[in-house]
Protein backbone atom coordinates (compact mmCIF):
# COMPACT_ATOMS: atom_id res chain seq x y z
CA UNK A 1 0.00 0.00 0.00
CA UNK A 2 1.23 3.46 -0.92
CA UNK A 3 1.81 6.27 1.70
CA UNK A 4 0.10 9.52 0.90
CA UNK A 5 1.35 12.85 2.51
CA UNK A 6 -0.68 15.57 3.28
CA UNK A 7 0.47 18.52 2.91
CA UNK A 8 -0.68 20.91 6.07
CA UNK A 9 -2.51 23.65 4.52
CA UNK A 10 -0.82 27.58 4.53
CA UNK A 11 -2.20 29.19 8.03
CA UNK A 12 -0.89 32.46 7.58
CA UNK A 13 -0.63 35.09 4.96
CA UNK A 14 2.97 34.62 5.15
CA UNK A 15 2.79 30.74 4.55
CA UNK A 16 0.85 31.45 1.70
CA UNK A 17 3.37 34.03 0.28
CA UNK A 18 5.87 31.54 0.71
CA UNK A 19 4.25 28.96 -1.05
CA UNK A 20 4.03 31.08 -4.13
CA UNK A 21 6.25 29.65 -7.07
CA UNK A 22 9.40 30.81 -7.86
CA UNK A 23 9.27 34.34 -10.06
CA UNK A 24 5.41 35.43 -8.88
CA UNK A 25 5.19 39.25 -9.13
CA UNK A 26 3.75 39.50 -5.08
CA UNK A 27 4.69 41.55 -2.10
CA UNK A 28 3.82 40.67 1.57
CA UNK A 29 2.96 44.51 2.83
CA UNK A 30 1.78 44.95 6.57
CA UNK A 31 0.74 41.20 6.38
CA UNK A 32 -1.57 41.90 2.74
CA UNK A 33 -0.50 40.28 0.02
CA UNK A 34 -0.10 42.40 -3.35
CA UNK A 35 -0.09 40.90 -6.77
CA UNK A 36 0.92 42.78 -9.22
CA UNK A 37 0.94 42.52 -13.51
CA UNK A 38 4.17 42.74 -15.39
CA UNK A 39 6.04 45.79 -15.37
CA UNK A 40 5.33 48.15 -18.84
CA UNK A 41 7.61 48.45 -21.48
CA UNK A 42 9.02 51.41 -20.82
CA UNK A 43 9.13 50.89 -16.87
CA UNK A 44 11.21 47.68 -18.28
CA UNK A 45 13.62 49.97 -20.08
CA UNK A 46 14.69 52.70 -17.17
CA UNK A 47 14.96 49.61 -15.10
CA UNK A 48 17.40 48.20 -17.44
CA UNK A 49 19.40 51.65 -18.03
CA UNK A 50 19.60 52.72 -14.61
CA UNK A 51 20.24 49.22 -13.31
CA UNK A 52 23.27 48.41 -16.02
CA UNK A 53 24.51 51.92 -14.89
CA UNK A 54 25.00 50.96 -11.14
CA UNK A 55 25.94 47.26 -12.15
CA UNK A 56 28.78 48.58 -14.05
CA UNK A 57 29.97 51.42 -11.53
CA UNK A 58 29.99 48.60 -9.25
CA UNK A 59 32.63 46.49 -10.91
CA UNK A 60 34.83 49.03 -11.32
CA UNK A 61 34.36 50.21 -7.52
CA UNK A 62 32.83 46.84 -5.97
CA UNK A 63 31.13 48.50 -2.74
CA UNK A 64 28.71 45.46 -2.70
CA UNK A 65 25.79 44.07 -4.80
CA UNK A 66 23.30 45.14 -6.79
CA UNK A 67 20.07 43.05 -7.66
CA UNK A 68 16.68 43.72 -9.52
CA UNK A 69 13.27 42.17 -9.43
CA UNK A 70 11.69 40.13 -8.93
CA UNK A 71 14.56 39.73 -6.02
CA UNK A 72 12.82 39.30 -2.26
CA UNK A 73 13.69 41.57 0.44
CA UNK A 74 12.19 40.41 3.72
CA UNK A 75 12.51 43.14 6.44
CA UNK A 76 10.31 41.09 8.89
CA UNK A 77 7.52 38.34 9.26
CA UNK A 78 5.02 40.78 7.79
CA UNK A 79 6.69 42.70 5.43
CA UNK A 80 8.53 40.83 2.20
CA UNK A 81 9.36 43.39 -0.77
CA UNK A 82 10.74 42.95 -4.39
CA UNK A 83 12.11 46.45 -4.90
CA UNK A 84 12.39 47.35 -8.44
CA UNK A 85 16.10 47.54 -7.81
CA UNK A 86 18.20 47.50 -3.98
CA UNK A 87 21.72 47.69 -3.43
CA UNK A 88 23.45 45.92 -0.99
CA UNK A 89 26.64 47.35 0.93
CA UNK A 90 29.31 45.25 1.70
CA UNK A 91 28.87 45.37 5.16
CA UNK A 92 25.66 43.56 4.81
CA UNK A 93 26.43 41.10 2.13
CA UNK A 94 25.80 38.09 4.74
CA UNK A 95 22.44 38.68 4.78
CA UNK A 96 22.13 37.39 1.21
CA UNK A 97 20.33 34.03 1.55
CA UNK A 98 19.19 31.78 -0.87
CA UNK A 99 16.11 32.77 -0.94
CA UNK A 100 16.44 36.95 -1.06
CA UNK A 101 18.10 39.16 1.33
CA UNK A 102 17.30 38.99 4.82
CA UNK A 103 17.11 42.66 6.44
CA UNK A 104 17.21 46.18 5.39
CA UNK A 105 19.22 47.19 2.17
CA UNK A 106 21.08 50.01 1.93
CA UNK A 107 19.29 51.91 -1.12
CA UNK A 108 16.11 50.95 -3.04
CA UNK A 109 14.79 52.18 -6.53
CA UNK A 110 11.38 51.92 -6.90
CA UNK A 111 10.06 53.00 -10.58
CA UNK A 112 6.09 53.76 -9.98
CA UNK A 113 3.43 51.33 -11.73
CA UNK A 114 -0.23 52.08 -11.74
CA UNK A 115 -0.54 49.47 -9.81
CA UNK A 116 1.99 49.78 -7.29
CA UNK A 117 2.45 53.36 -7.00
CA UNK A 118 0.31 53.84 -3.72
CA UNK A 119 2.54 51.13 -1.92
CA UNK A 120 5.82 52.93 -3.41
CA UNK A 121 4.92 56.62 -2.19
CA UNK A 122 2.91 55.29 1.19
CA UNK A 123 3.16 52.35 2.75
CA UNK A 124 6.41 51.14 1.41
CA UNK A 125 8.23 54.15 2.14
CA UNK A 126 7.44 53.98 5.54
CA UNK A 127 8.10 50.50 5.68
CA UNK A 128 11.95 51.48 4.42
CA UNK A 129 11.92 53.95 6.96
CA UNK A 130 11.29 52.02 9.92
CA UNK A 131 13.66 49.52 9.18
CA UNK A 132 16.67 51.91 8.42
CA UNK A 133 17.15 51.65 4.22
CA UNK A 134 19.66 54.72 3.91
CA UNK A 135 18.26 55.77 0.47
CA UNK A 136 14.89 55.25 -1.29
CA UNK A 137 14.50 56.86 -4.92
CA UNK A 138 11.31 56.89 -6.19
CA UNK A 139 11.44 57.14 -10.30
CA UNK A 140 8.39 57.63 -12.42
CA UNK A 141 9.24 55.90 -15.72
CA UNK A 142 7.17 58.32 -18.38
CA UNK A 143 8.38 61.53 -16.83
CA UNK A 144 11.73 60.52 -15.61
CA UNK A 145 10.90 62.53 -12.46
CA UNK A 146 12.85 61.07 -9.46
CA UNK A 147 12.77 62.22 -5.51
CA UNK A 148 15.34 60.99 -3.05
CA UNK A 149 15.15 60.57 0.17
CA UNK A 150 17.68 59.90 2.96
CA UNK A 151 17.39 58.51 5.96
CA UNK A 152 18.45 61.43 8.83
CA UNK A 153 18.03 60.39 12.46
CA UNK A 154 15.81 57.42 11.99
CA UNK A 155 13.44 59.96 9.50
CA UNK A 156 12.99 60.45 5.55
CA UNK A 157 14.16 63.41 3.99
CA UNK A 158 13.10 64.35 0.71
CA UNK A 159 16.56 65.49 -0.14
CA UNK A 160 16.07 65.32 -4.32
CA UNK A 161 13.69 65.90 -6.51
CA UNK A 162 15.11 65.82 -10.40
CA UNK A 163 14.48 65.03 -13.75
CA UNK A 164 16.63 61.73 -14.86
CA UNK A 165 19.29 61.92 -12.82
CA UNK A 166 20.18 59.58 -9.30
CA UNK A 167 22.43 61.27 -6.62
CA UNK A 168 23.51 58.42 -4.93
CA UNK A 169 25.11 59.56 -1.69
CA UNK A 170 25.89 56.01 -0.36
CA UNK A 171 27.65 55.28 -3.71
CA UNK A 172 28.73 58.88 -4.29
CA UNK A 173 27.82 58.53 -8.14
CA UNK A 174 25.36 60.53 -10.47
CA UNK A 175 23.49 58.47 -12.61
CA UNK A 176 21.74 59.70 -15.61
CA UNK A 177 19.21 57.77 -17.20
């Protein structure tokens, strides 16, 4: 006779986003889970530009690691991003696990979606706040507009507002996209 296993069945919201196969466009935010569609073509293409642009700065000046989405960032038990792009310093390179990065990153890119861009400018921010990401840059793809904020005593600070261009202060680098 053949031994079936059952499979216990998720309890939790994050049980469930862990069961989710490999490469699904979701978010766990404040315990919600957030599907989202594929990115548009042009969000596709300043991701690409602005991510090849730190990629390469990076192996010429290798201050850590740089990764894209769908990549999972899980800053605690009810909050599991995939940043549009987050950078990693080398100081907290051991918190890359198999599975995503375990713990605040250093900067995040976020390039708005219609379907995202209420998390980005709300909920996610704050999120990044709380847990201590250094930078956040929020780009909107169409318009190339971009603010940046820095983290100053535990607080946000819109510190850059612009029109293609990333002042990266933790990678002291300008990149124009």
């Amino acid at each position: 006779m053949e031994t079936i296993l059952t499979k216990q069945p998720p309890r939790t919201i994050r049980e469930v986003f862990d069961a989710l196969p490999e490469g699904t466009l979701a978010q766990l935010i404040e315990n919600q889970l957030v599907m989202s569609p594929s990115p548009t073509t042009i969000h596709q293409k300043i991701l690409n530009k602005i991510n090849v642009m730190i990629y390469n700065y990076l192996e010429e000046d290798p201050l850590g690691e740089v990764f894209i989405a769908p990549y999972d960032v899980y800053l605690d038990e009810q909050n599991v991003f995939q940043p549009d792009i987050v950078f990693i310093g080398s100081d907290n390179l051991l918190n890359i696990k198999d599975n995503g990065f375990h713990g605040a990153p250093d900067l995040v890119i976020e390039l708005l979606s219609p379907g995202t861009s209420k998390f980005d400018l709300n909920q996610k921010k704050d999120i990044y706040e709380r847990h201590g990401v250094q930078e956040y840059w929020i780009v909107e793809p169409t318009t190339k507009e971009v603010q940046g904020f820095f983290l100053n005593d535990g607080v946000f600070e819109l510190s850059q507002e612009e029109t293609g261009l990333i002042s990266s202060r933790l990678l002291d680098q300008e990149f124009r996209f």
